[in-house]
Protein backbone atom coordinates (compact mmCIF):
# COMPACT_ATOMS: atom_id res chain seq x y z
CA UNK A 1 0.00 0.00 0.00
CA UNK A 2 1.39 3.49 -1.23
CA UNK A 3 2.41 6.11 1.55
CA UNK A 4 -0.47 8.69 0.79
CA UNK A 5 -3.26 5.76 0.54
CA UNK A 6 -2.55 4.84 4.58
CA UNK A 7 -2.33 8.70 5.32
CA UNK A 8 -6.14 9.13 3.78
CA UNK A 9 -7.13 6.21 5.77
CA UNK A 10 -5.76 7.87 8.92
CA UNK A 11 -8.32 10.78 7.85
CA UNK A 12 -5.78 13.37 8.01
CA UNK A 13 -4.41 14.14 4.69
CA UNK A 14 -0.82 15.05 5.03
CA UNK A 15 -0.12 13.76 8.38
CA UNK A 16 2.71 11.60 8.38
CA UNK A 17 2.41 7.85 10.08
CA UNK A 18 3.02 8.19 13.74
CA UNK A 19 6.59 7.06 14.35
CA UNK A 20 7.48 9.54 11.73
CA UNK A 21 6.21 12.52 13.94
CA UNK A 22 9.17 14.10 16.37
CA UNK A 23 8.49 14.26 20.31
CA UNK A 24 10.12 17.55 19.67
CA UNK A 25 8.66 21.07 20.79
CA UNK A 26 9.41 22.28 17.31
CA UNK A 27 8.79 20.67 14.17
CA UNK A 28 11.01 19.26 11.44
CA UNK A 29 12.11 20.96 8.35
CA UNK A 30 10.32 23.88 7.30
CA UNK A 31 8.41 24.07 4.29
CA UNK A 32 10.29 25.73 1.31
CA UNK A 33 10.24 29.38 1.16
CA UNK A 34 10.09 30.12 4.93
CA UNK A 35 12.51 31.72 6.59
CA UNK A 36 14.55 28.58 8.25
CA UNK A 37 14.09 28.61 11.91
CA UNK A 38 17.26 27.36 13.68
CA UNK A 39 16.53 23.75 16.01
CA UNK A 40 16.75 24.30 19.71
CA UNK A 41 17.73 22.03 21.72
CA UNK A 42 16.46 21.60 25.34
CA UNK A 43 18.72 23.79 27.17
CA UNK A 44 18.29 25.78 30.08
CA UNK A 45 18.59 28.85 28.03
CA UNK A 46 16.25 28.04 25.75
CA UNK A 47 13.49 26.71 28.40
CA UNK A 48 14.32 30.33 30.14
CA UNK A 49 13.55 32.18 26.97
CA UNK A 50 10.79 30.17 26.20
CA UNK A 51 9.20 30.97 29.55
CA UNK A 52 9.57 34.79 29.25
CA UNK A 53 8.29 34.75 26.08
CA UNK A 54 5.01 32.90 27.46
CA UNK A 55 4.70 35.64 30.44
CA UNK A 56 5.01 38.57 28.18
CA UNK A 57 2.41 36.84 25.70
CA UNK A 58 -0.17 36.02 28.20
CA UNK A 59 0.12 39.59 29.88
CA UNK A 60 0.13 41.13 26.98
CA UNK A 61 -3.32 39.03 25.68
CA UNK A 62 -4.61 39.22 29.06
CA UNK A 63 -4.48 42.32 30.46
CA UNK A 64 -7.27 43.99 28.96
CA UNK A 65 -9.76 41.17 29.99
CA UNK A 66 -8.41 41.29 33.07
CA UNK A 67 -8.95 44.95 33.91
CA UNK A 68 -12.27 44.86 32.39
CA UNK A 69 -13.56 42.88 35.03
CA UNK A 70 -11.69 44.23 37.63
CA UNK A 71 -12.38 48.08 37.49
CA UNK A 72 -15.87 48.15 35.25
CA UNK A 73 -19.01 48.56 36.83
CA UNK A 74 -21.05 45.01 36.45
CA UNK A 75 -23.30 46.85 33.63
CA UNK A 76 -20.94 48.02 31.73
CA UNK A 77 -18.97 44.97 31.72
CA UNK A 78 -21.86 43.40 30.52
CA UNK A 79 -21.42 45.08 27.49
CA UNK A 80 -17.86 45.45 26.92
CA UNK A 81 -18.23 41.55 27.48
CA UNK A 82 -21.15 41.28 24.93
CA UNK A 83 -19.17 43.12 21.92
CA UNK A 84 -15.95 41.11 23.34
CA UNK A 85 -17.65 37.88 21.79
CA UNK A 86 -16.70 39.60 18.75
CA UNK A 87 -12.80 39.46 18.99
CA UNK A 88 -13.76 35.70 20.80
CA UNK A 89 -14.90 35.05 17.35
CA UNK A 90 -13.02 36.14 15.27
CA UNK A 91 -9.79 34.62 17.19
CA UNK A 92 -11.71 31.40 16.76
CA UNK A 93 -11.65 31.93 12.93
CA UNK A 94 -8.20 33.25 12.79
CA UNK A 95 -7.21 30.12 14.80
CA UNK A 96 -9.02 27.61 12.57
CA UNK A 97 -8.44 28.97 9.24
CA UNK A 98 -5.00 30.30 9.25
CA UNK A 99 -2.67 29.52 12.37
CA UNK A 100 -3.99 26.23 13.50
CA UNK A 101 -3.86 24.69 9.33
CA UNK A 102 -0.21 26.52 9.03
CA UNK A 103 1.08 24.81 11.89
CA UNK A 104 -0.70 21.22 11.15
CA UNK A 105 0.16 20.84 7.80
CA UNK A 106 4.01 22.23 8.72
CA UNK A 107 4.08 19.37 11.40
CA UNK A 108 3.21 17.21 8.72
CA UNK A 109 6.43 18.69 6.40
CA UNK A 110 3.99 20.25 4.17
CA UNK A 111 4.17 24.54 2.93
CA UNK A 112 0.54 25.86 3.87
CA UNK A 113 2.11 29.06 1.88
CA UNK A 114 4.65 31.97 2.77
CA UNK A 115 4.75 34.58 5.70
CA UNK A 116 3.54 37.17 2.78
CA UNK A 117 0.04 34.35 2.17
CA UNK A 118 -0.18 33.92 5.85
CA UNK A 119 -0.17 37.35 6.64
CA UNK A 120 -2.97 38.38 3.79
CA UNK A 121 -5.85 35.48 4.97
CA UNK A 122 -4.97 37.09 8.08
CA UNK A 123 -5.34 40.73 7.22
CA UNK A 124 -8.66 39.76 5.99
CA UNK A 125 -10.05 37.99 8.64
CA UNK A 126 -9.06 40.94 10.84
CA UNK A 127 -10.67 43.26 8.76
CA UNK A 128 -14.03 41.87 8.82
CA UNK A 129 -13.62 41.50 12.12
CA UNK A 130 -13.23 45.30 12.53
CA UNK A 131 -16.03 46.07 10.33
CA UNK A 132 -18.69 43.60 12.90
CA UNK A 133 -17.07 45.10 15.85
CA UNK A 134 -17.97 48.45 14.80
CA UNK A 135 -21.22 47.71 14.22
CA UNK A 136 -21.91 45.74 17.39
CA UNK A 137 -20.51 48.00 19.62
CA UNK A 138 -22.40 51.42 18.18
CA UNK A 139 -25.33 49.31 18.74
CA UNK A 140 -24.35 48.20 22.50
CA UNK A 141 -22.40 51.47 23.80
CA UNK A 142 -24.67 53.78 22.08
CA UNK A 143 -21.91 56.33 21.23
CA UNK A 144 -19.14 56.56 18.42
CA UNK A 145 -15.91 56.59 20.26
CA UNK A 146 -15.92 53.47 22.31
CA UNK A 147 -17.65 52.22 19.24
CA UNK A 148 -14.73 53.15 16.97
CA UNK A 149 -11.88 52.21 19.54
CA UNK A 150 -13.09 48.50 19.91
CA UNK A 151 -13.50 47.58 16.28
CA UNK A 152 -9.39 49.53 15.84
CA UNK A 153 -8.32 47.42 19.10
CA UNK A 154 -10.56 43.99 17.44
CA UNK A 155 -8.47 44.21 14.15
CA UNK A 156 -5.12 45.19 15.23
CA UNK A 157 -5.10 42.42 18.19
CA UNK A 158 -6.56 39.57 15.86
CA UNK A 159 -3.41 40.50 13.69
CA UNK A 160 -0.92 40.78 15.90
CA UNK A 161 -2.07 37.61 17.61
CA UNK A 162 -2.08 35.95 14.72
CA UNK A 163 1.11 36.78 13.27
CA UNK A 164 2.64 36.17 17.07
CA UNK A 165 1.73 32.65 16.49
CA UNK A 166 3.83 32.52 13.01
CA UNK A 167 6.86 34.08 14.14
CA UNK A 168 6.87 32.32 17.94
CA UNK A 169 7.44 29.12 15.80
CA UNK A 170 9.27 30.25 12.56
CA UNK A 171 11.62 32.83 14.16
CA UNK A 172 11.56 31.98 17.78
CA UNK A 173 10.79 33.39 21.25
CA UNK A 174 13.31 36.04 21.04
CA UNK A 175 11.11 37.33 17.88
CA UNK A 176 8.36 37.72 19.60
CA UNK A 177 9.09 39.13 23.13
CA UNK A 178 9.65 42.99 22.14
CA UNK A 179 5.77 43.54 20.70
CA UNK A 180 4.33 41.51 23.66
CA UNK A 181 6.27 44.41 26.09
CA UNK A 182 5.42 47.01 24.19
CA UNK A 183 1.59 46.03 24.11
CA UNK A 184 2.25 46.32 27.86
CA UNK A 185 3.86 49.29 28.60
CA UNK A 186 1.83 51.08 26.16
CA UNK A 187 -1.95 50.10 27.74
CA UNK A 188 -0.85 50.66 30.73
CA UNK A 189 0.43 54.68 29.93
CA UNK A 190 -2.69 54.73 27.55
CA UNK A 191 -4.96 54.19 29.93
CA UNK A 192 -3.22 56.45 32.63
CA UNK A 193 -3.68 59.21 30.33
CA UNK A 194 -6.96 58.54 29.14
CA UNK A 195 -8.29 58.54 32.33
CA UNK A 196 -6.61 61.66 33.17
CA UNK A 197 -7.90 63.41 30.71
CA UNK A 198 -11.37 62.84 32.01
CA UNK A 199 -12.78 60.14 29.85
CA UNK A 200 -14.83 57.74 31.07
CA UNK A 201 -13.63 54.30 32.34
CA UNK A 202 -15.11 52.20 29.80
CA UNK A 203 -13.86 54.50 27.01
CA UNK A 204 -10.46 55.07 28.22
CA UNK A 205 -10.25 51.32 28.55
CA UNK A 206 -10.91 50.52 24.74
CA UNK A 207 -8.83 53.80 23.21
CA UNK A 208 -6.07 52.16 25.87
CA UNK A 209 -6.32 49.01 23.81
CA UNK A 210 -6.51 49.99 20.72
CA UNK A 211 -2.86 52.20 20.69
CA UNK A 212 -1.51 49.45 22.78
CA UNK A 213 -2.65 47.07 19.66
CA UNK A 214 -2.16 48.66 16.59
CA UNK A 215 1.84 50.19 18.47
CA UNK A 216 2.08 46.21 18.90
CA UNK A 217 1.31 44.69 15.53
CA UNK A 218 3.54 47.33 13.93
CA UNK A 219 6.73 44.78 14.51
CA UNK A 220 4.48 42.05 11.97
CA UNK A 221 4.62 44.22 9.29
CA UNK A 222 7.95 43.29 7.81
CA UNK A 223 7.77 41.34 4.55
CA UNK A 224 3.37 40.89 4.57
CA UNK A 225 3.10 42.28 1.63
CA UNK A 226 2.11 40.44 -1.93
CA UNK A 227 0.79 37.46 -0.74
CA UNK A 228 -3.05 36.02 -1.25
CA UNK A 229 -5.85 36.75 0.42
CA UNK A 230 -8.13 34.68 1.98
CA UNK A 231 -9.78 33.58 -0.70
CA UNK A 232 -6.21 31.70 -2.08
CA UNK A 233 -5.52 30.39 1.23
CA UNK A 234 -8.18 28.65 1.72
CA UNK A 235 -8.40 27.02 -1.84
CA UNK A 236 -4.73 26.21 -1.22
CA UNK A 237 -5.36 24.54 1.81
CA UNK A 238 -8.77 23.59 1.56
CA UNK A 239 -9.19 19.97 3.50
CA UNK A 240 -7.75 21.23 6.91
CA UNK A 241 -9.30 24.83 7.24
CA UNK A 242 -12.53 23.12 6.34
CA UNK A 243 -12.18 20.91 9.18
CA UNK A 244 -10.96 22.59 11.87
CA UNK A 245 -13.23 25.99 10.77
CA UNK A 246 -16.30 23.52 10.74
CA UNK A 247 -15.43 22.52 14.66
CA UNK A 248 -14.56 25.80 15.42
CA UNK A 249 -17.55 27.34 14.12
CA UNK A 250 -19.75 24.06 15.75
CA UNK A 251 -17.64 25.69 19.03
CA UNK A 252 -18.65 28.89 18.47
CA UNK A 253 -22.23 28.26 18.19
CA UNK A 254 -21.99 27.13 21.87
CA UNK A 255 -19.39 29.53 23.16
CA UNK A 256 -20.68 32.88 21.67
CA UNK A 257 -24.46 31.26 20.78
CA UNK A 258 -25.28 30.35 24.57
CA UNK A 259 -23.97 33.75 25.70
CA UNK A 260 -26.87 35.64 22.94
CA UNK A 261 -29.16 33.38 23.91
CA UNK A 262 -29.06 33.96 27.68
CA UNK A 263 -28.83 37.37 27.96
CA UNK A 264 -32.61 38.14 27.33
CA UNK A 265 -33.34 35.31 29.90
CA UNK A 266 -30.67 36.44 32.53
CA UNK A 267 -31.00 40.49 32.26
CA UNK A 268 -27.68 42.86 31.61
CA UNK A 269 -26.29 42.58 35.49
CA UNK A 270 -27.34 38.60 35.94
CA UNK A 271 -25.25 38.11 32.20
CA UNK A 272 -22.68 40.36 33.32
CA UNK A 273 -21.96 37.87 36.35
CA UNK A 274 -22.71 34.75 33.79
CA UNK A 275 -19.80 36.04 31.58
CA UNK A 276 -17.56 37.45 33.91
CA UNK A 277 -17.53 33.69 35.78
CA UNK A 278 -16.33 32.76 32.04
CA UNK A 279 -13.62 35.58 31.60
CA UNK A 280 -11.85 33.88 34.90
CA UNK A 281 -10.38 31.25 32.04
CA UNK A 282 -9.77 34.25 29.60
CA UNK A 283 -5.57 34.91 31.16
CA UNK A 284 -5.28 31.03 31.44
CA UNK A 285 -6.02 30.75 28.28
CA UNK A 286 -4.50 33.46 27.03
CA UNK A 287 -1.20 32.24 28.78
CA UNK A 288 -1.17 29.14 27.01
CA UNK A 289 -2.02 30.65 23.54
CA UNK A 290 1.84 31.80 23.89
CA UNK A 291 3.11 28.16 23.64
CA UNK A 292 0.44 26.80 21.24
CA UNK A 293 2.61 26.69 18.25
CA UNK A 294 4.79 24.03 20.36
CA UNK A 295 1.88 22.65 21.92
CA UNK A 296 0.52 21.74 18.80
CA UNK A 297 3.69 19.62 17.33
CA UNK A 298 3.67 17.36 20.24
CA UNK A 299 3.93 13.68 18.98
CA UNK A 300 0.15 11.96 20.30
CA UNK A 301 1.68 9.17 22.15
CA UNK A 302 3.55 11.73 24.47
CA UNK A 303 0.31 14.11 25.41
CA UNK A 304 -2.07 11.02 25.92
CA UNK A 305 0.86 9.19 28.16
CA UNK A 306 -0.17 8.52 32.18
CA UNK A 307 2.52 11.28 33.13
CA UNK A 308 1.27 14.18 31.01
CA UNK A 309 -2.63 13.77 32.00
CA UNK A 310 -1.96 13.42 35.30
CA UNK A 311 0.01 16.70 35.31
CA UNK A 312 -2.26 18.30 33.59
CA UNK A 313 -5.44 17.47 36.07
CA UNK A 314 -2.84 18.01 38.96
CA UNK A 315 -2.57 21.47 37.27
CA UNK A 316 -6.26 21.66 36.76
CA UNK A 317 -6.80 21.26 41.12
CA UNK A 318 -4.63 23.91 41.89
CA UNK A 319 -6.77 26.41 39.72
CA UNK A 320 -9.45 25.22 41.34
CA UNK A 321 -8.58 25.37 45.16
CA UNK A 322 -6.73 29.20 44.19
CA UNK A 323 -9.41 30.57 42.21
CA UNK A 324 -11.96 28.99 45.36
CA UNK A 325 -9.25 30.93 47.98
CA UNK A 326 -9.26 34.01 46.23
CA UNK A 327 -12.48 34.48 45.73
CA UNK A 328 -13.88 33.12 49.03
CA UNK A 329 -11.20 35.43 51.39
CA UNK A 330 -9.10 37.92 49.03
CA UNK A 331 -11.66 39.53 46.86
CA UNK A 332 -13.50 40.36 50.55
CA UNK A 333 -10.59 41.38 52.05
CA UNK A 334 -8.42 43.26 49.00
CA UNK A 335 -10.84 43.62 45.76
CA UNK A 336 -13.97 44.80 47.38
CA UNK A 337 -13.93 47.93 44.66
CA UNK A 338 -14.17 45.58 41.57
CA UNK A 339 -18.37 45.14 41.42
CA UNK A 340 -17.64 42.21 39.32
CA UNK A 341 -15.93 40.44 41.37
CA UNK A 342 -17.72 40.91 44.75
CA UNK A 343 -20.74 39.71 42.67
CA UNK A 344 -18.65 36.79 41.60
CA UNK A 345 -17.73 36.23 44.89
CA UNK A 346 -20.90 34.39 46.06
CA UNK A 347 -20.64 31.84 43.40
CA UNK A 348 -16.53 30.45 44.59
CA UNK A 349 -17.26 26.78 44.36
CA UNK A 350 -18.51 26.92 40.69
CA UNK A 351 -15.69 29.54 39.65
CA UNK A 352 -13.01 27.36 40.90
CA UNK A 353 -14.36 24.10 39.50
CA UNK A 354 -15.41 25.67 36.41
CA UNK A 355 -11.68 27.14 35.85
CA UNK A 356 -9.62 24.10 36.41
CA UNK A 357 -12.16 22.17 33.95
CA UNK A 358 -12.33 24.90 31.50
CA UNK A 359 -8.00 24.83 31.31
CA UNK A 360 -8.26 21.16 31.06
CA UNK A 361 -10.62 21.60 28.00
CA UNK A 362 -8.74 24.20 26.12
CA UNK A 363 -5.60 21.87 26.33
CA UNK A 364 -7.40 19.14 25.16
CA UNK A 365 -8.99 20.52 22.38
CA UNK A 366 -5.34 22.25 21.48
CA UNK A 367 -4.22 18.52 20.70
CA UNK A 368 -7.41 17.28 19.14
CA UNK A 369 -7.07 19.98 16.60
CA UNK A 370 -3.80 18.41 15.33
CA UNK A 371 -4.18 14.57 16.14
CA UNK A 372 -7.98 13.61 16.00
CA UNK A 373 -9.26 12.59 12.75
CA UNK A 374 -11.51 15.16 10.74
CA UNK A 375 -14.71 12.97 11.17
CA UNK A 376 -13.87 12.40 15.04
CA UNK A 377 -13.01 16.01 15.65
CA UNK A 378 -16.64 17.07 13.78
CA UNK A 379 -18.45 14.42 15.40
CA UNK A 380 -17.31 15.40 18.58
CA UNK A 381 -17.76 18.96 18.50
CA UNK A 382 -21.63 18.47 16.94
CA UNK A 383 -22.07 16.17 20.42
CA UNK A 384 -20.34 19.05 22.33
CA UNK A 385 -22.74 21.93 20.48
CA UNK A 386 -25.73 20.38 21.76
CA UNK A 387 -25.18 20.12 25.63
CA UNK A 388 -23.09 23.21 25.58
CA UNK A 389 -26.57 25.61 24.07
CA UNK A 390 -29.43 23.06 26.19
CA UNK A 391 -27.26 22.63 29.76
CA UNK A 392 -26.96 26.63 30.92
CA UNK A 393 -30.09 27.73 29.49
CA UNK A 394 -32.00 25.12 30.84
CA UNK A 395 -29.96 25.68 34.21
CA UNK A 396 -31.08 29.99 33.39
CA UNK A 397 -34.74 29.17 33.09
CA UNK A 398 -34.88 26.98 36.09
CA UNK A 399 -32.43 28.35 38.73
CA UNK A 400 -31.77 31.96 36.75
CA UNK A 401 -27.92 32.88 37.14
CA UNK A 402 -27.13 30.19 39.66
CA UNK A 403 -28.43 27.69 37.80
CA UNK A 404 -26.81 28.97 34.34
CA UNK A 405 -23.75 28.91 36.18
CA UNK A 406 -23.81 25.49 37.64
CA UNK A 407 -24.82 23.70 34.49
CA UNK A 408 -22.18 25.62 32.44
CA UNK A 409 -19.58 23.96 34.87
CA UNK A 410 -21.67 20.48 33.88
CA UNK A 411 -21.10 20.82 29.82
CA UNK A 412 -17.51 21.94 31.01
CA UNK A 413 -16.80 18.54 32.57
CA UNK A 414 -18.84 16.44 29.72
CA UNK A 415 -16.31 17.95 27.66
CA UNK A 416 -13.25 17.00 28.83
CA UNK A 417 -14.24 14.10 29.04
CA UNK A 418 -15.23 14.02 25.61
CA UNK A 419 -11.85 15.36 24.33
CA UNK A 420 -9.96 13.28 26.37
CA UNK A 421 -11.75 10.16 25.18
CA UNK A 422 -10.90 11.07 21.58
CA UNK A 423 -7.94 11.21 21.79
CA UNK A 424 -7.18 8.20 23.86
CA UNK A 425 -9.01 6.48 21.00
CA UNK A 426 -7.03 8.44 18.16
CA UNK A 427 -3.97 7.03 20.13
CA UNK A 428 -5.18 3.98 19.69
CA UNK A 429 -6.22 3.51 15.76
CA UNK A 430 -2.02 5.17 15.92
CA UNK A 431 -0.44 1.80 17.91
CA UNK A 432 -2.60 -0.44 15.53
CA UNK A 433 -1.70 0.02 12.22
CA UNK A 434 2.30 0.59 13.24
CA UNK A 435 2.56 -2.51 15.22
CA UNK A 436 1.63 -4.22 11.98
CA UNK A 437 4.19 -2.28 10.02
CA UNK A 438 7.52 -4.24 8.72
CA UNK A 439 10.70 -2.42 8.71
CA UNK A 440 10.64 -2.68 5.08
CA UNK A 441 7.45 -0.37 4.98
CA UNK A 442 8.73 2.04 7.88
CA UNK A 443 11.79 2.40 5.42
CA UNK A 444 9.99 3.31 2.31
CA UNK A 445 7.87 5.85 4.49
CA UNK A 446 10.96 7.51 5.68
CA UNK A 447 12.74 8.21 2.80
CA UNK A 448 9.59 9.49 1.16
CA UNK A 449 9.40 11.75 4.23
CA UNK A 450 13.15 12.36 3.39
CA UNK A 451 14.36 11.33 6.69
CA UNK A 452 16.65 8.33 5.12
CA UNK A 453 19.55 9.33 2.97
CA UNK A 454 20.09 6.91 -0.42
C-alpha cells in the first residue's frame, strides 16, 4: 500500500504515520520558502527564553480582559463583554483557518504558503472582524468613540495575535518578546492618560487598547506584503481549514451562541456575572495561547501518556482550590472595589471548579485539533454543540444565574471528558496500524518523508 493511501485512511491528509512525527517542541524541516528557523535544543537557556516569552504573551493578551472585570461597573462589563464575543470570534476563525492549518500541515512537512500568504488570509479575517465590531458596539455602547476604539483594538489584536503565532514558531521566542512588552507598557500609559484626561472608564479602557494594539502589531509588518488573500488560502489549503473551521464554528455556536441566547433570559447585570464567571479562564487561556505553536507539534503518544494527563489534572486542582481561595477570602478582604468580582464572589465553588475544567478543556482541544481525525473532531464537537446551548439555558430558566452557572460547569466537565476520550481512541487507531508495520514499509515511508539518505 502506497504512503499517501494509509495517510487518507488515517483521515488526516498530510499527516505523516506516527513514528514519523518528532516528540520535539518544534517541528522538522520547514516548508520551502520560509525563513529557516534554527533547532533548539532543550537547554536551560532556551526553556528560560521560552518561559519569558510565554509571560510577556499572556500579559500582553490578558491584560485587557483582566482589567475589564476588575475596574468596570457590572453593567458596563456586561457590554464590553457582549461586543468582546466579537474578537472571541473572530480569534476562533483566525485560529481555525490560518494559524492552527499553518502549523498542522508544517508538522506534517507540508508549505501551507509563505509569511507574505499567511499574513494576507490574516489581514482579511481581521478586517471583517473590525467592520462587525464596529457595528456591534455602536449598537451596545450607544456612542461613536468606544464604538470606533473597539473595532481599531478587534483588528489590530486579531493580527498581531495571529502573526505572534507565526513568528513564535518560525523565528523563535526572542522574535516575539519585544511587541508583547510594548503592548504592555503602552496600555498601561494609555490608559493612565486617558483617564486623566477625564474620559470615562469604559472608554479610556478601549482607546487604551486599541494604541496598545495597533503600536504592537507594527513589529508584523515586515515582509506581509504580496501574498493572497483569503480567498487563495483557503483554496490552497482547503481539507484542513474546512475541518478545523467547521469545529470551530460548531464551538462557536456554543461559546458565543449560549452567551446571545441567555442574555434576554438572565438580564444585563445577571449576564454580566454569567460572563464574567467565564472571563476567569480568559488569562489562562491566554497564557497558554503563547506556547500553542509548540503545543501543537507534540507527537500523540507523548500528550495522551499517564505522566502528562496526570500533570495536567494536577494542574487543573490547583486552579481550582486558588481561584476557590481568592475568591472566598481575598476579593472580601483586597478587591472589594471591583463590582464584578464581589458579585462573583458568592458563586466560589462553581468559579473554581469551572476554571480548572475549563484549562483542562482548552488543552485538550489544542491537541485534538492536530491529532484527531476530521470525522472524530466534527463528530465530537456536533455532540459538544448540543449540551453546551441546552445545559446553561435550561440551568437559566430553572435556577436563573445560579443555575446557568452550575450547568455551564456540567457541559464543562462532559467535555473534557469528551476530548480526552478522543484522543485516547485516536492514540489507539495510531499503535494499531504501526505494530503491523515491517521495517521494510517504515523504510519506504521515511525516505519518502526524506528522513533516510540513499
Amino acid at each position: 500500500m502506497s504512503l499517501p493511501a494509509a495517510r487518507a485512511k488515517d483521515g488526516r491528509p498530510g499527516m505523516p504515520p506516527p513514528d514519523a512525527r518528532p516528540d520535539v517542541d518544534l517541528p522538522g524541516p520547514l516548508p520551502a520558502g520560509e525563513a529557516p528557523s534554527q533547532r533548539r535544543g532543550t537547554t536551560l537557556a532556551t526553556r528560560v527564553l521560552l518561559a519569558v516569552s510565554s509571560v510577556t504573551g499572556g500579559l500582553s493578551a490578558a491584560l485587557v480582559p483582566f482589567i475589564a472585570v476588575l475596574l468596570l461597573p457590572v453593567s458596563d462589563y456586561g457590554a464590553f463583554s457582549l461586543v468582546y464575543l466579537v474578537y472571541a470570534e473572530g480569534w476562533s476563525v483566525v485560529l481555525s483557518a490560518v494559524c492552527d492549518t499553518w502549523a498542522r500541515l508544517r508538522g506534517a512537512g507540508s508549505s501551507a504558503g509563505r509569511w507574505a500568504d499567511y499574513a494576507g488570509a490574516l489581514s482579511t479575517v481581521c478586517a471583517v472582524s473590525a467592520l462587525v465590531t464596529l457595528a456591534a458596539g455602536w449598537a451596545t455602547f450607544g456612542a461613536p468613540l468606544p464604538a470606533v476604539a473597539m473595532a481599531v483594538a478587534t483588528g489590530a489584536t486579531l493580527y498581531r495575535q495571529g502573526a505572534r503565532y507565526h513568528h513564535a514558531v518560525a523565528r523563535g521566542p526572542r522574535a516575539v518578546v519585544p511587541s508583547d512588552a510594548v503592548s504592555v507598557l503602552t496600555f498601561a500609559g494609555s490608559l493612565l492618560g486617558f483617564r486623566m484626561a477625564g474620559e470615562p472608564l469604559l472608554t479610556a479602557v478601549l482607546c487604551a487598547w486599541a494604541a496598545s494594539a495597533i503600536a504592537s502589531a507594527a513589529f508584523y509588518l515586515g515582509g506581509s506584503l504580496g501574498g493572497g488573500g483569503t480567498a487563495s488560502w483557503c483554496r490552497r489549503n482547503a481539507p484542513t481549514v474546512r475541518a478545523l473551521l467547521s469545529e470551530s464554528l460548531l464551538m462557536d455556536a456554543g461559546a458565543a451562541g449560549t452567551p446571545l441566547l441567555l442574555a434576554p433570559i438572565l438580564g444585563l447585570h445577571n449576564f454580566g456575572i454569567y460572563r464574567s464567571m467565564s472571563s476567569l479562564s480568559v488569562p489562562v487561556q491566554l497564557l497558554i495561547d503563547p506556547v500553542r505553536p509548540n503545543l501543537s507539534q507534540i507527537r500523540l503518544r507523548r500528550v495522551t501518556g499517564v505522566p502528562v494527563v496526570a500533570a495536567l489534572f494536577a494542574v487543573a486542582a490547583l486552579f481550582c482550590g486558588a481561584v476557590y481561595a481568592a475568591l472566598t477570602f481575598v476579593v472580601p478582604l483586597a478587591l472589594s472595589f471591583s463590582p464584578v468580582l464581589v458579585a462573583l464572589s458568592r458563586f466560589a465553588l462553581p468559579c473554581g471548579l469551572f476554571l480548572g475544567l475549563q484549562f483542562l478543556t482548552y488543552v485538550f482541544n489544542i491537541f485534538a485539533r492536530m491529532h484527531v481525525s476530521h470525522r472524530r473532531l466534527i463528530l465530537g464537537r456536533v455532540s459538544h454543540t448540543v449540551f453546551a446551548i441546552s445545559v446553561p439555558i435550561t440551568g437559566a430558566v430553572l435556577g436563573s444565574v445560579a443555575g446557568a452557572l452550575w450547568c455551564y460547569v456540567f457541559t464543562t466537565a462532559l467535555t473534557v471528558l469528551l476530548w480526552l476520550g478522543l484522543l485516547l481512541l485516536g492514540r489507539r487507531g495510531q499503535e494499531e496500524p504501526a505494530a503491523a508495520r515491517t521495517p521494510g514499509d517504515r523504510l519506504v515511508e521515511e525516505s519518502a518523508a526524506g528522513r533516510v539518505q540513499p
